[in-house]
C-alpha atoms as a PDB file:
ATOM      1  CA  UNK A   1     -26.016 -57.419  49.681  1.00  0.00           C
ATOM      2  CA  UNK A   2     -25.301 -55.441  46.633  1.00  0.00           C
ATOM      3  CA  UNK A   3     -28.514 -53.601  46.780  1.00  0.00           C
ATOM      4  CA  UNK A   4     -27.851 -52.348  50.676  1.00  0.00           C
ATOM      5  CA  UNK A   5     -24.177 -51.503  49.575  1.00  0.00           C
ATOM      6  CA  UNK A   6     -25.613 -49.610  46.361  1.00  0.00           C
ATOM      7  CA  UNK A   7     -28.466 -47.992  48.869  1.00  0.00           C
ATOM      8  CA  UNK A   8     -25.685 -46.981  51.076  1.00  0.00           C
ATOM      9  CA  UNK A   9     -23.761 -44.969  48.113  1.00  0.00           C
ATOM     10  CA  UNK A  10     -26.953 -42.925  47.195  1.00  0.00           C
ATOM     11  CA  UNK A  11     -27.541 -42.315  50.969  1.00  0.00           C
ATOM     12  CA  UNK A  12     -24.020 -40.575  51.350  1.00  0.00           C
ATOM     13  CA  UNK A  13     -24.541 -39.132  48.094  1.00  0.00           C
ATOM     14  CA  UNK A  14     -27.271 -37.513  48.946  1.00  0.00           C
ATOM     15  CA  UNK A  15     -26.340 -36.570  52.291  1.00  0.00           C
ATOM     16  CA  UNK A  16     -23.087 -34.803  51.090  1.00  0.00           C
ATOM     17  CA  UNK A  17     -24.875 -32.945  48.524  1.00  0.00           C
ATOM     18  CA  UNK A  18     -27.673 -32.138  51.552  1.00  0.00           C
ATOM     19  CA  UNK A  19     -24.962 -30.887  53.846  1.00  0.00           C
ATOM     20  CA  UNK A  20     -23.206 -28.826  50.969  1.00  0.00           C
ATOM     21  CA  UNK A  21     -26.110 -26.797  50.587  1.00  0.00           C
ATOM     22  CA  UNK A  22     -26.361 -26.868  53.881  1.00  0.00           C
ATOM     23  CA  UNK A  23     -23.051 -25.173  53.981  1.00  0.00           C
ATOM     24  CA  UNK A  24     -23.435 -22.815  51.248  1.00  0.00           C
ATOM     25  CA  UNK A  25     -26.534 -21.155  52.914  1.00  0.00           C
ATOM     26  CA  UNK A  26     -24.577 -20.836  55.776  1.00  0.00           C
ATOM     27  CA  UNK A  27     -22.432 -18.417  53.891  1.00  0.00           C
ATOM     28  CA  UNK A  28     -25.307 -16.093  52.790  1.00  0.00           C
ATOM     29  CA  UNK A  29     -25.273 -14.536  56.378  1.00  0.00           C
ATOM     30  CA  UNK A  30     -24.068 -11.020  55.666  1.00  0.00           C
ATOM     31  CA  UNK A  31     -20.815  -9.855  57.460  1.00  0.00           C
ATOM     32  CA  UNK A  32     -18.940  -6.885  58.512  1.00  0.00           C
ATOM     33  CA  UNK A  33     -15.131  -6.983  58.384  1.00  0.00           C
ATOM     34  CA  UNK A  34     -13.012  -4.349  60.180  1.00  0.00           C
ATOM     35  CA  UNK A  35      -9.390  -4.403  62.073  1.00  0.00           C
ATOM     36  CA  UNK A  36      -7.646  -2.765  64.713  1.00  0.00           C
ATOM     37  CA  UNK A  37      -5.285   0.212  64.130  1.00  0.00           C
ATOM     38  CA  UNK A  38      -2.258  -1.571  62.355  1.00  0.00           C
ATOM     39  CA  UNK A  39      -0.056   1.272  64.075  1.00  0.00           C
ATOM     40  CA  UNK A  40       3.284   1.244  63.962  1.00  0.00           C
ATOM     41  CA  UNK A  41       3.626  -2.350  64.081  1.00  0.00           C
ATOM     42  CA  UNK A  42       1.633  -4.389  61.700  1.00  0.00           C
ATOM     43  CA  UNK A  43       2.106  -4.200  57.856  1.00  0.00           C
ATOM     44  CA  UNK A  44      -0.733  -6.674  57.194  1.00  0.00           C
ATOM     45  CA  UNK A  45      -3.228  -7.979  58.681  1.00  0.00           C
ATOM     46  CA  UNK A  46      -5.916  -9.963  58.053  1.00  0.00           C
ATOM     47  CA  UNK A  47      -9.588  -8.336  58.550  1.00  0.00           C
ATOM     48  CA  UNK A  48     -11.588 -10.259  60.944  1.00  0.00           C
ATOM     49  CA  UNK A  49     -15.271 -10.599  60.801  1.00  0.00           C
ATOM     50  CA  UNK A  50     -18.822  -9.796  62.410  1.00  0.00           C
ATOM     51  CA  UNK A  51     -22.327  -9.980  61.304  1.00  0.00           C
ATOM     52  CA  UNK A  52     -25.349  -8.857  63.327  1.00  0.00           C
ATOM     53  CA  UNK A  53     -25.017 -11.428  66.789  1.00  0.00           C
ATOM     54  CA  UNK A  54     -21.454 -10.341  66.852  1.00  0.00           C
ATOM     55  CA  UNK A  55     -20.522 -14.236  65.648  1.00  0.00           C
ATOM     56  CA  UNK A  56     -19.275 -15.772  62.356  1.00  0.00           C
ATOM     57  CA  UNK A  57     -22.043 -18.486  60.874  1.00  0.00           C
ATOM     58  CA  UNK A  58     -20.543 -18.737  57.837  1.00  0.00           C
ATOM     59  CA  UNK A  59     -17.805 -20.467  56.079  1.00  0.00           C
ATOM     60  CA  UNK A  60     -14.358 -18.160  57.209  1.00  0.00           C
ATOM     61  CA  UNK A  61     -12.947 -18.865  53.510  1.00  0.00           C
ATOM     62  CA  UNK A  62     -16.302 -17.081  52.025  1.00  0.00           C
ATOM     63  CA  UNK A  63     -17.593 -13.852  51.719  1.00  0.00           C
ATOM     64  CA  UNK A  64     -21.292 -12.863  50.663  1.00  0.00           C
ATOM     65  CA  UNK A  65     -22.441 -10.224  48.266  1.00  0.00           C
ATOM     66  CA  UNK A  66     -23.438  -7.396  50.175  1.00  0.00           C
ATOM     67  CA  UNK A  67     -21.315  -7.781  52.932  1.00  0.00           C
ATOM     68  CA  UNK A  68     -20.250  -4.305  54.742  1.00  0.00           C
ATOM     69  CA  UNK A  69     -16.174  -3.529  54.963  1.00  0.00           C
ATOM     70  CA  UNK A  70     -15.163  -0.947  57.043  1.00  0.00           C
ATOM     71  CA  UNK A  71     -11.623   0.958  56.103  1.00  0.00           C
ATOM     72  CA  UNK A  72     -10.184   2.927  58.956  1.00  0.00           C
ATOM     73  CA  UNK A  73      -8.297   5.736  58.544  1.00  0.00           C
ATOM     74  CA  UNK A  74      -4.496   5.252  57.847  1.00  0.00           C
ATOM     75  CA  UNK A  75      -5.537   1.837  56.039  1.00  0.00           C
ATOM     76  CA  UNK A  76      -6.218   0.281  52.913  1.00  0.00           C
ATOM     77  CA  UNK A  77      -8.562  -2.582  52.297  1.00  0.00           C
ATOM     78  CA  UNK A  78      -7.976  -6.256  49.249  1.00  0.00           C
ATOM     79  CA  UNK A  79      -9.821  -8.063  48.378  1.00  0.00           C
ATOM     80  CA  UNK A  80      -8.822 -10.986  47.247  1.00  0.00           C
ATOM     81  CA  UNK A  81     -10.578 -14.544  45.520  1.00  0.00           C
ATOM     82  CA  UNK A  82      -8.188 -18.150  45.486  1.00  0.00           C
ATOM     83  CA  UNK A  83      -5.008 -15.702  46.483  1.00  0.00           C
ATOM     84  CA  UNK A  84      -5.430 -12.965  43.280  1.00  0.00           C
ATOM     85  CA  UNK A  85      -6.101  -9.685  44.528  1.00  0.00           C
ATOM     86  CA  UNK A  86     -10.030  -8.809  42.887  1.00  0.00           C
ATOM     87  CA  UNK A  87     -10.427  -5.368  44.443  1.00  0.00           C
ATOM     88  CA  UNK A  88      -8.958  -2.946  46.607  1.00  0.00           C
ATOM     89  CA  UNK A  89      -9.804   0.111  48.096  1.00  0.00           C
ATOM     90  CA  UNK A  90      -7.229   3.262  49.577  1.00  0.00           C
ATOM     91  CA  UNK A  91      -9.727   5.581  51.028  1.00  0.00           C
ATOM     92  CA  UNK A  92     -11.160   5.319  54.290  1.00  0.00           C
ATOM     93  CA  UNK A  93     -14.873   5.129  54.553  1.00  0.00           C
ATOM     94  CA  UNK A  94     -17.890   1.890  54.712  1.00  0.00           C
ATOM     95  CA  UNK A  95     -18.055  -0.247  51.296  1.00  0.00           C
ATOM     96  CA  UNK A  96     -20.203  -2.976  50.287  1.00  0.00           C
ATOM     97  CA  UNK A  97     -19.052  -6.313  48.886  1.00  0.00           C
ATOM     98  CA  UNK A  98     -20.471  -6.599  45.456  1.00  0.00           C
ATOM     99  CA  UNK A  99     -17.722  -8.640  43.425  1.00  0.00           C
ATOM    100  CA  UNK A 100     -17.638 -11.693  45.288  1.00  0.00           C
ATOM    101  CA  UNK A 101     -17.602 -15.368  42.967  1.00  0.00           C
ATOM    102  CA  UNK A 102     -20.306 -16.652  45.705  1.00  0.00           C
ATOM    103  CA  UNK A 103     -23.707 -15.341  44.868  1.00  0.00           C
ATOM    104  CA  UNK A 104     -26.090 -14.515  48.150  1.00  0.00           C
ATOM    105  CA  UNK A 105     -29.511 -15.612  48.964  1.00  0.00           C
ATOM    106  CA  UNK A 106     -30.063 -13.083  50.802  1.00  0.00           C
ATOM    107  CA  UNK A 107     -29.035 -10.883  47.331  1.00  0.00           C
ATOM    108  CA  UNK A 108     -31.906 -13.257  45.389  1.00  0.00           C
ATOM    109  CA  UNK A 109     -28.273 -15.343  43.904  1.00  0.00           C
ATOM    110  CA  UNK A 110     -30.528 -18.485  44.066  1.00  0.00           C
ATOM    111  CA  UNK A 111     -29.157 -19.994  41.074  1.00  0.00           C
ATOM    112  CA  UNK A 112     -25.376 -18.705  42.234  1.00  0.00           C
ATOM    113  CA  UNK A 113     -25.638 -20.631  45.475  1.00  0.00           C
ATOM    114  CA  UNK A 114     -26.619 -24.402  43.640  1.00  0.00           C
ATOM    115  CA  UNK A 115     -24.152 -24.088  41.465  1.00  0.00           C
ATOM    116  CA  UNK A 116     -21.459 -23.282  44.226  1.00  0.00           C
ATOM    117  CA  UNK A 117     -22.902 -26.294  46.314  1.00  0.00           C
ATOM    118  CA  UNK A 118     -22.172 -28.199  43.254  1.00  0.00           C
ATOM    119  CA  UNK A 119     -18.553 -27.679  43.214  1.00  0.00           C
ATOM    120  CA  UNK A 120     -18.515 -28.270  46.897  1.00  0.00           C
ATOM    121  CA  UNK A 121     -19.824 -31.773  46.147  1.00  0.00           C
ATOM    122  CA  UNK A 122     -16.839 -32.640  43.949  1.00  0.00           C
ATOM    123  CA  UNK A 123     -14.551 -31.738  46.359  1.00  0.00           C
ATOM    124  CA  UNK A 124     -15.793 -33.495  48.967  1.00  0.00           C
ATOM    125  CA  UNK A 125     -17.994 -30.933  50.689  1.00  0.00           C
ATOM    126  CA  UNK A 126     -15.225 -28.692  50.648  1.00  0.00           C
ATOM    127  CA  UNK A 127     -14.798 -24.988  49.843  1.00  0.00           C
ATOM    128  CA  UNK A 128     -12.646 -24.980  46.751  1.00  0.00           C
ATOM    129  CA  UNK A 129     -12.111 -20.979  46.432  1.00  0.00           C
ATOM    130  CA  UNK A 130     -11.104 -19.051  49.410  1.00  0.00           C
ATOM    131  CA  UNK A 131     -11.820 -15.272  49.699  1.00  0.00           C
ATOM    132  CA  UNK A 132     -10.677 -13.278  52.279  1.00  0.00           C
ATOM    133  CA  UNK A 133      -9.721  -8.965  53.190  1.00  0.00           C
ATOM    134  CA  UNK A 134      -6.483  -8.120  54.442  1.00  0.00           C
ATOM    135  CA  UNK A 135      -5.933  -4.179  55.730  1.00  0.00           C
ATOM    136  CA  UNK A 136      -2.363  -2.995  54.466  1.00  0.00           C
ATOM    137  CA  UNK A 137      -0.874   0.073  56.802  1.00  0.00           C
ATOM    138  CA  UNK A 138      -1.114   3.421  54.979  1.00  0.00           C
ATOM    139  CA  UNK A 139       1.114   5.131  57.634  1.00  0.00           C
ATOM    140  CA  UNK A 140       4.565   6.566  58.330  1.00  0.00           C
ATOM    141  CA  UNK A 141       6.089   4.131  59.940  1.00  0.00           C
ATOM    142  CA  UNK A 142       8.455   6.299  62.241  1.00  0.00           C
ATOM    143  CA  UNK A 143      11.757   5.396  63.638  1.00  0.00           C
ATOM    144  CA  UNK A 144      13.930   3.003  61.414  1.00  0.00           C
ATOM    145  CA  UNK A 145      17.403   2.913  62.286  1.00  0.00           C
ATOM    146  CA  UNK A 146      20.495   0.761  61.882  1.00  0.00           C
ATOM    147  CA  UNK A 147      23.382  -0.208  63.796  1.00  0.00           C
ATOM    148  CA  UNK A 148      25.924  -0.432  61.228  1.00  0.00           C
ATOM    149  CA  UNK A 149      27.941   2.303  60.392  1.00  0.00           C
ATOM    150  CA  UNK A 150      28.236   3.252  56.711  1.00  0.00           C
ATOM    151  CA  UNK A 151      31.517   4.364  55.222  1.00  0.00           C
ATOM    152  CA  UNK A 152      30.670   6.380  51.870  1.00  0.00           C
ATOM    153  CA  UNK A 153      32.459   8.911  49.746  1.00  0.00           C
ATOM    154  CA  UNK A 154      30.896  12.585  49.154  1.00  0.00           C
ATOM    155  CA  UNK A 155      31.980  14.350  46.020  1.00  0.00           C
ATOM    156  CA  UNK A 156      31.896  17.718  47.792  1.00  0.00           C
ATOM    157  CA  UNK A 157      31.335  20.245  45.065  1.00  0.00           C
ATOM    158  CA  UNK A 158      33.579  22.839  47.007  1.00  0.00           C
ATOM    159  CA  UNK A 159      36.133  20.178  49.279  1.00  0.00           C
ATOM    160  CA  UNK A 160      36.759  17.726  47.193  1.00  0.00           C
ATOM    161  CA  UNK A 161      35.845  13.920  47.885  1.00  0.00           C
ATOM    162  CA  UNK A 162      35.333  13.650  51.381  1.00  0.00           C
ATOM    163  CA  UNK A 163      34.911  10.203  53.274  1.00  0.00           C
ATOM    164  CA  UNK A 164      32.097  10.602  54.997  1.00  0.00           C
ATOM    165  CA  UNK A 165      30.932   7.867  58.400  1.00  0.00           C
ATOM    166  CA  UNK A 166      26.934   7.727  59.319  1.00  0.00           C
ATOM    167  CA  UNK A 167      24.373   5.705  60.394  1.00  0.00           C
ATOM    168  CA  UNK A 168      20.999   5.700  58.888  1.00  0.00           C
ATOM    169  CA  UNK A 169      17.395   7.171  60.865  1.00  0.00           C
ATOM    170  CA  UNK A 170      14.234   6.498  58.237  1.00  0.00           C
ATOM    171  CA  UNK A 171      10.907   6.357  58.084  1.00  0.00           C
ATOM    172  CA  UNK A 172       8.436   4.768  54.912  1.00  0.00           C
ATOM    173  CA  UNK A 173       5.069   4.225  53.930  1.00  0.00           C
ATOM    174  CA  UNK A 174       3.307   2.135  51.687  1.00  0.00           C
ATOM    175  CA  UNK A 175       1.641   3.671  48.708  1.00  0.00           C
ATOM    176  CA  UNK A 176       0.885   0.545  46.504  1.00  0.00           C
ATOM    177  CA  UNK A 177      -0.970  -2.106  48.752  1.00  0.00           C
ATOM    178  CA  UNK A 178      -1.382  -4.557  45.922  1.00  0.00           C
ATOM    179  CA  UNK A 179       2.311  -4.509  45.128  1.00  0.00           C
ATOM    180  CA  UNK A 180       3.399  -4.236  48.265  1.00  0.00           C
ATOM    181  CA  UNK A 181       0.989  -7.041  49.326  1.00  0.00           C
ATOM    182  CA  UNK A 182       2.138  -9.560  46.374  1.00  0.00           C
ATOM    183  CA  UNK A 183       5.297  -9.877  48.294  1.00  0.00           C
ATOM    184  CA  UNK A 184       3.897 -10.630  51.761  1.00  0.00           C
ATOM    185  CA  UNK A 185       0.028 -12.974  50.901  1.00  0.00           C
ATOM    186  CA  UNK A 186      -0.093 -13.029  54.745  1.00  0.00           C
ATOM    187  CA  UNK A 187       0.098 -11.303  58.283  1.00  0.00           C
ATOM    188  CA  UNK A 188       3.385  -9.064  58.249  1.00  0.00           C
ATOM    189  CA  UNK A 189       4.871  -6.941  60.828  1.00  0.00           C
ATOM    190  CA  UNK A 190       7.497  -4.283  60.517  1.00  0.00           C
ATOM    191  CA  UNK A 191       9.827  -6.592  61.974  1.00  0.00           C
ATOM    192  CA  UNK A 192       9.118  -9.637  59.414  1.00  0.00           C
ATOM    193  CA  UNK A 193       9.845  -6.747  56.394  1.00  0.00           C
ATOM    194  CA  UNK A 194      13.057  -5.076  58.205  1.00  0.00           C
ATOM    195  CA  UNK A 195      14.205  -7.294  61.421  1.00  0.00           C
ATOM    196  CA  UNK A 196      16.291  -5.173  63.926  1.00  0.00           C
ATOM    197  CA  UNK A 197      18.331  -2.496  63.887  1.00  0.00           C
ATOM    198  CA  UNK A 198      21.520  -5.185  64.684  1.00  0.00           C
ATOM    199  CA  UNK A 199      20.121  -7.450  62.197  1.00  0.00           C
ATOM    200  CA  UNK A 200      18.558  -5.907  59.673  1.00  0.00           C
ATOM    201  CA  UNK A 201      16.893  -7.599  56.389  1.00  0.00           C
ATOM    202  CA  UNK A 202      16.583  -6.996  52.924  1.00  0.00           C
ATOM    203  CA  UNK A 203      14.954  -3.680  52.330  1.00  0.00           C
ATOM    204  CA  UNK A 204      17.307  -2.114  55.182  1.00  0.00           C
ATOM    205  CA  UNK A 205      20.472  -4.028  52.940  1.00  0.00           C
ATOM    206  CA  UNK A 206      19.629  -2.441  50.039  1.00  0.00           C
ATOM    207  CA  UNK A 207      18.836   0.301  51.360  1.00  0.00           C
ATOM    208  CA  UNK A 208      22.682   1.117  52.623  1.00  0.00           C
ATOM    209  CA  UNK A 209      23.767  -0.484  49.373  1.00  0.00           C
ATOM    210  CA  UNK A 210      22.462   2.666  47.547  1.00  0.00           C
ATOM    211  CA  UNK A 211      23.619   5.237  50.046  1.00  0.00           C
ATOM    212  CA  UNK A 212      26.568   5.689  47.854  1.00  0.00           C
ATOM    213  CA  UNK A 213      24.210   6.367  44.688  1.00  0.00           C
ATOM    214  CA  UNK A 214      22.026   8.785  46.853  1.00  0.00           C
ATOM    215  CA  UNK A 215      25.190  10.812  47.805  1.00  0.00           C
ATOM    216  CA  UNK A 216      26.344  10.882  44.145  1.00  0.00           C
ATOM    217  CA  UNK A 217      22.862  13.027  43.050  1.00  0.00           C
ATOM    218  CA  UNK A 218      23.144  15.442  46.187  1.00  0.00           C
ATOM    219  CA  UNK A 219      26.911  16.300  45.852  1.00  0.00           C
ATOM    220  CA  UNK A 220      27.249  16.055  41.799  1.00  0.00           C
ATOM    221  CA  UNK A 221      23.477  17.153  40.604  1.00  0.00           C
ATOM    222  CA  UNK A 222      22.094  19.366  43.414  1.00  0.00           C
ATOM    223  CA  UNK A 223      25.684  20.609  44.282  1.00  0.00           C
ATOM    224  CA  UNK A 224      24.762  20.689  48.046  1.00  0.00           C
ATOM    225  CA  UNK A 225      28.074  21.444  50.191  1.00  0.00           C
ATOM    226  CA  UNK A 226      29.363  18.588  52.637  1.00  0.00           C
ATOM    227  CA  UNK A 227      28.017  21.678  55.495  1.00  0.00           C
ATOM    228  CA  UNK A 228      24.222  22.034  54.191  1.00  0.00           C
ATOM    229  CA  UNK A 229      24.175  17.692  53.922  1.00  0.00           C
ATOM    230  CA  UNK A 230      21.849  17.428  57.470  1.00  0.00           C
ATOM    231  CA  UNK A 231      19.578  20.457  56.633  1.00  0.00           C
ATOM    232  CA  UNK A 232      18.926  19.592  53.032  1.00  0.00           C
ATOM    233  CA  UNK A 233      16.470  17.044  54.205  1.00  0.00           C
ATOM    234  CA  UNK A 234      14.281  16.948  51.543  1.00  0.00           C
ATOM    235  CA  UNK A 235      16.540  17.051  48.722  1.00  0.00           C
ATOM    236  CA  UNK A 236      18.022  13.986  50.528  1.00  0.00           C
ATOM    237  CA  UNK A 237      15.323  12.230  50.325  1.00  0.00           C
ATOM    238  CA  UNK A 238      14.174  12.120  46.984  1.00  0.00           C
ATOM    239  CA  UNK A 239      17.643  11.231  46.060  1.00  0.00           C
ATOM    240  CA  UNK A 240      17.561   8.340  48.218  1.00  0.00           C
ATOM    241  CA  UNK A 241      13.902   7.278  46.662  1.00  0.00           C
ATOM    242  CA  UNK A 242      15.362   8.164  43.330  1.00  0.00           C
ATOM    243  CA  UNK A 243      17.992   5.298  43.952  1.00  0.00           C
ATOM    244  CA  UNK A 244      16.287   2.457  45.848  1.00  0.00           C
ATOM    245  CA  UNK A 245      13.046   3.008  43.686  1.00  0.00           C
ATOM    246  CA  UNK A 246      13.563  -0.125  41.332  1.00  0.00           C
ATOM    247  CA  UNK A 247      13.744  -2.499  44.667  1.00  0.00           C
ATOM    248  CA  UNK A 248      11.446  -0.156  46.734  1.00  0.00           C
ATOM    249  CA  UNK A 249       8.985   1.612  44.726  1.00  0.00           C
ATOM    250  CA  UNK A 250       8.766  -0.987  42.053  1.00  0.00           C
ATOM    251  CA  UNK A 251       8.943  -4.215  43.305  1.00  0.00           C
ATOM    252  CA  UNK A 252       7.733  -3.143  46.671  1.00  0.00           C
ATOM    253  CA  UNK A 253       5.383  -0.337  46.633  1.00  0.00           C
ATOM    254  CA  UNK A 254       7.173   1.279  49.573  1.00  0.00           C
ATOM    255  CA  UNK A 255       9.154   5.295  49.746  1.00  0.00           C
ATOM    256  CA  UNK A 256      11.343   6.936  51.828  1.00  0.00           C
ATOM    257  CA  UNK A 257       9.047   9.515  53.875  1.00  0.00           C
ATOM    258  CA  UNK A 258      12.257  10.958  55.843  1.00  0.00           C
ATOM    259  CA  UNK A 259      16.168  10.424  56.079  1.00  0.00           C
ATOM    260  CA  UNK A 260      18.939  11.407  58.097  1.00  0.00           C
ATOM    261  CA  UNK A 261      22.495  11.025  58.217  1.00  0.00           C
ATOM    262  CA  UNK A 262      22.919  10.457  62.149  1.00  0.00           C
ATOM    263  CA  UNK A 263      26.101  10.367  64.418  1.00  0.00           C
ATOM    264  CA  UNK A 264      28.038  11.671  60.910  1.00  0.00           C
ATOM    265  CA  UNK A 265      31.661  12.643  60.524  1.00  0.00           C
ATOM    266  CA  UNK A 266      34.091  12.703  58.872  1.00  0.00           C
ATOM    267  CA  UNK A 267      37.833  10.380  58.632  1.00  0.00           C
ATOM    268  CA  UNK A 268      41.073  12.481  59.621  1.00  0.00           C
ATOM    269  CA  UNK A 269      41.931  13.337  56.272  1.00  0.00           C
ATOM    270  CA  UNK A 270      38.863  14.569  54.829  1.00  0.00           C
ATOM    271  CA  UNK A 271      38.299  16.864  57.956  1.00  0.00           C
ATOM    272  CA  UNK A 272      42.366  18.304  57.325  1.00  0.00           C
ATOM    273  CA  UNK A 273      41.132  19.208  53.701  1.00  0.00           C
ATOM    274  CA  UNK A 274      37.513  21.071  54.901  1.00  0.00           C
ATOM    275  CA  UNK A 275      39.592  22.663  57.793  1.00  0.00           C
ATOM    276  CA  UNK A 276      42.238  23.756  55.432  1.00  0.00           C
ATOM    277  CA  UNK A 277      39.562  24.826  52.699  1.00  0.00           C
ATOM    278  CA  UNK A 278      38.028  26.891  55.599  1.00  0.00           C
ATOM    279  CA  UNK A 279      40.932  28.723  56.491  1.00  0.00           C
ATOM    280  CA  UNK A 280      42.226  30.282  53.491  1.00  0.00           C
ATOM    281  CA  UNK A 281      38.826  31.224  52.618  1.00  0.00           C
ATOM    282  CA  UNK A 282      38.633  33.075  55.844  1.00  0.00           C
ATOM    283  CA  UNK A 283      41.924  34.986  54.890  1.00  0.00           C
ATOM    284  CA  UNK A 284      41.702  35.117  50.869  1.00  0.00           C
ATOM    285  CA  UNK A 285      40.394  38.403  51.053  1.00  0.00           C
ATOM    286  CA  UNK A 286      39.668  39.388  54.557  1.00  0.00           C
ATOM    287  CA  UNK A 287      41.810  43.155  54.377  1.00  0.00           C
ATOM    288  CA  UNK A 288      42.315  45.179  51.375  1.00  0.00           C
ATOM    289  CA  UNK A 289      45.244  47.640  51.403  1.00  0.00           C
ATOM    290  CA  UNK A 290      47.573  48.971  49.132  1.00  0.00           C
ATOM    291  CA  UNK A 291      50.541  47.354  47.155  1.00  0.00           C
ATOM    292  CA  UNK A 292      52.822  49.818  47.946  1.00  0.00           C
ATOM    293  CA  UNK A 293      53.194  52.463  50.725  1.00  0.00           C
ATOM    294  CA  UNK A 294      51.386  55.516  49.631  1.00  0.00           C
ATOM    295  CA  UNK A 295      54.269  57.311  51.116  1.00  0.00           C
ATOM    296  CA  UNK A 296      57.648  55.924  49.280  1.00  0.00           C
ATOM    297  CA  UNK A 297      56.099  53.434  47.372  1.00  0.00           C
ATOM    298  CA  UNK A 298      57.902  50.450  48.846  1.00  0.00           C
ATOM    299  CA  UNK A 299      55.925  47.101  47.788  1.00  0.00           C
ATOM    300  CA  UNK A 300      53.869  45.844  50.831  1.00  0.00           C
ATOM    301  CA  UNK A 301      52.942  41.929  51.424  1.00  0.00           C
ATOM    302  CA  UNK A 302      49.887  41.038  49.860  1.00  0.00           C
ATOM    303  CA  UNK A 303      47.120  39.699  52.535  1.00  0.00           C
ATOM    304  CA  UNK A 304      48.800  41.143  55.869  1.00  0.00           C
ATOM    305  CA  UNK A 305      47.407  44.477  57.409  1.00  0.00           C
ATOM    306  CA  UNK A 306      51.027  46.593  58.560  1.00  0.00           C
ATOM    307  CA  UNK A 307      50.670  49.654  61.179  1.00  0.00           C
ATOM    308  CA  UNK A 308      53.641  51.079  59.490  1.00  0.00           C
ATOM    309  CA  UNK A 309      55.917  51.201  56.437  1.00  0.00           C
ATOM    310  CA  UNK A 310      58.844  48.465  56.402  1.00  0.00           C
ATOM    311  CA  UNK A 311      61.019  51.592  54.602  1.00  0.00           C
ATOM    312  CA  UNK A 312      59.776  54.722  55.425  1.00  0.00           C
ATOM    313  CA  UNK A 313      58.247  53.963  58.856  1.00  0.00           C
ATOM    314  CA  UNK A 314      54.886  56.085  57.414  1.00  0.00           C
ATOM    315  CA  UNK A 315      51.499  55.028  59.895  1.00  0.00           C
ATOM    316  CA  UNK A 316      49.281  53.462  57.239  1.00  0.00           C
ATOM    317  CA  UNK A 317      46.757  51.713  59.303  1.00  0.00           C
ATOM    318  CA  UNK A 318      43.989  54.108  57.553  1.00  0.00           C
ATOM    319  CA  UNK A 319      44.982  52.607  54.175  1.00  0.00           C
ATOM    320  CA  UNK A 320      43.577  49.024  55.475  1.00  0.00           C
ATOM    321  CA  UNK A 321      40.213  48.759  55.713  1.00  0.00           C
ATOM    322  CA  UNK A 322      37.645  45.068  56.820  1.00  0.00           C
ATOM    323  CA  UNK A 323      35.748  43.935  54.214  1.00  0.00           C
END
């Protein structure tokens, strides 16, 4: 009895170790992983993978050495071994897997291959790293608005402070994929990252939170009138990436590609003071004439064109003249 139970325990012994290496050589099969365009709305996504019948044979948590990845254009390509980003590529073009911690028959990684069945065995005939490729989006992603109306004020280097009322049209890209995807670890659209323009999350939030900040660099450092605001585009937007940059650019690896102030104006009082500005610059020097009549020498009012003398009645209309 205690030699079949003892007989037993070596048979499923070796059995487990027989289907573990069973396993492993599955995994030497060389694959090709590639994705669909991400477009405009995927973030991340995980690759998915091919070898030469079209099918998977392999373990889906392991990658061989020498396996082909293909990198589209307007893509970039991790790698990445028990969830650590090992590799990572950001221009388009075919590359071969060569860093991968399971060794390939196929790549004469004989000795790699026991040892990796090995550690399968003590965990039960199961895998116990998992390596996988995601593809993070390397476009613009176009067309980012918000609902909300933002209240801010503009230290107008010519008005004044003026109390300006916008919305907000954007567009970003990604430029560090292994920041960016630190944050994330899985699938991601543009929706999971920003939500909807009526319910927008976190980057959007902080995004209006340092519209104020942004305004502040245009008006007080680039001196850019309240009227030249909407065409100063790109001066707009570096102040905007200068601001959000420590939740964006560092702790993201996103930038603002574009920005613009839509549906803008301004409250009552802030357009009285532009109006007003407006108008006595149109008349603080529009005719020059003389102080006094040329004829008698009567004083004459100081910024209003006269046809004739108030004393002498003279015609001095030819003493005015348009700037």
């Amino acid at each position: 009895m205690l030699y079949n139970w003892f007989m037993g325990f070596i048979s499923n012994i070796t059995g487990t170790i027989a289907d573990s290496v069973k396993s492993e050589i599955k995994d030497q099969y060389l694959e090709a992983f590639r994705t669909d365009s991400l477009g405009q709305d995927m973030l991340v996504k995980r690759a998915y993978r091919l070898n030469a019948t079209g099918r998977n044979k392999g373990s889906s948590e392991i990658i061989s050495s020498g396996s082909q990845i293909l990198v589209p254009e307007g893509a970039y390509a991790l790698m990445t071994d028990g969830g650590k980003v090992v590799d990572s590529v950001t221009t388009p073009g075919l590359y071969t897997w060569q860093n991968s911690s399971s060794g390939s028959v196929m790549s004469g990684g004989i000795e790699s291959v026991f040892g990796d069945a090995f550690d399968r065995f003590k965990f039960g005939g199961e895998i116990n790293k998992i390596q996988r490729i995601y593809y993070i989006n390397a476009l613009e992603i176009m067309n980012q608005t918000t609902n909300e109306f933002l209240n801010v004020p503009y230290p107008d280097p010519n008005y004044g402070t003026l109390y300006l009322r916008f919305r907000l049209t954007f567009s970003f890209r990604i430029v560090d994929p292994v920041r960016f995807f630190k944050i994330t670890c899985k699938d991601t659209s543009v929706y999971d990252l920003m939500g909807t323009p009526s319910s927008p999350k976190m980057p959007i939030l902080e995004l209006q939170d340092h519209m104020k900040e942004a305004l502040n660099i245009c008006a007080v450092r680039e001196r850019i009138p309240f009227p030249q605001l909407e065409s100063s585009k790109s001066q707009l937007k570096d102040a905007v990436n200068e601001a959000v940059s420590k939740v964006w650019l560092e702790q993201r690896g996103m930038v603002i590609v574009s920005i613009a102030l839509t549906d803008m104006t301004l409250d009552p009082d802030s357009r009285i003071r532009v109006e007003q500005y407006e108008t006595n610059k149109i008349y603080a020097g529009k005719f020059k004439g003389p102080e006094t009549c040329p004829f008698c020498g009567t004083p004459l009012p100081a910024q209003q064109p006269l046809a004739m003398c108030p004393a002498c009645c003279a015609d001095i209309r030819s003493y005015y003249s348009l700037l």
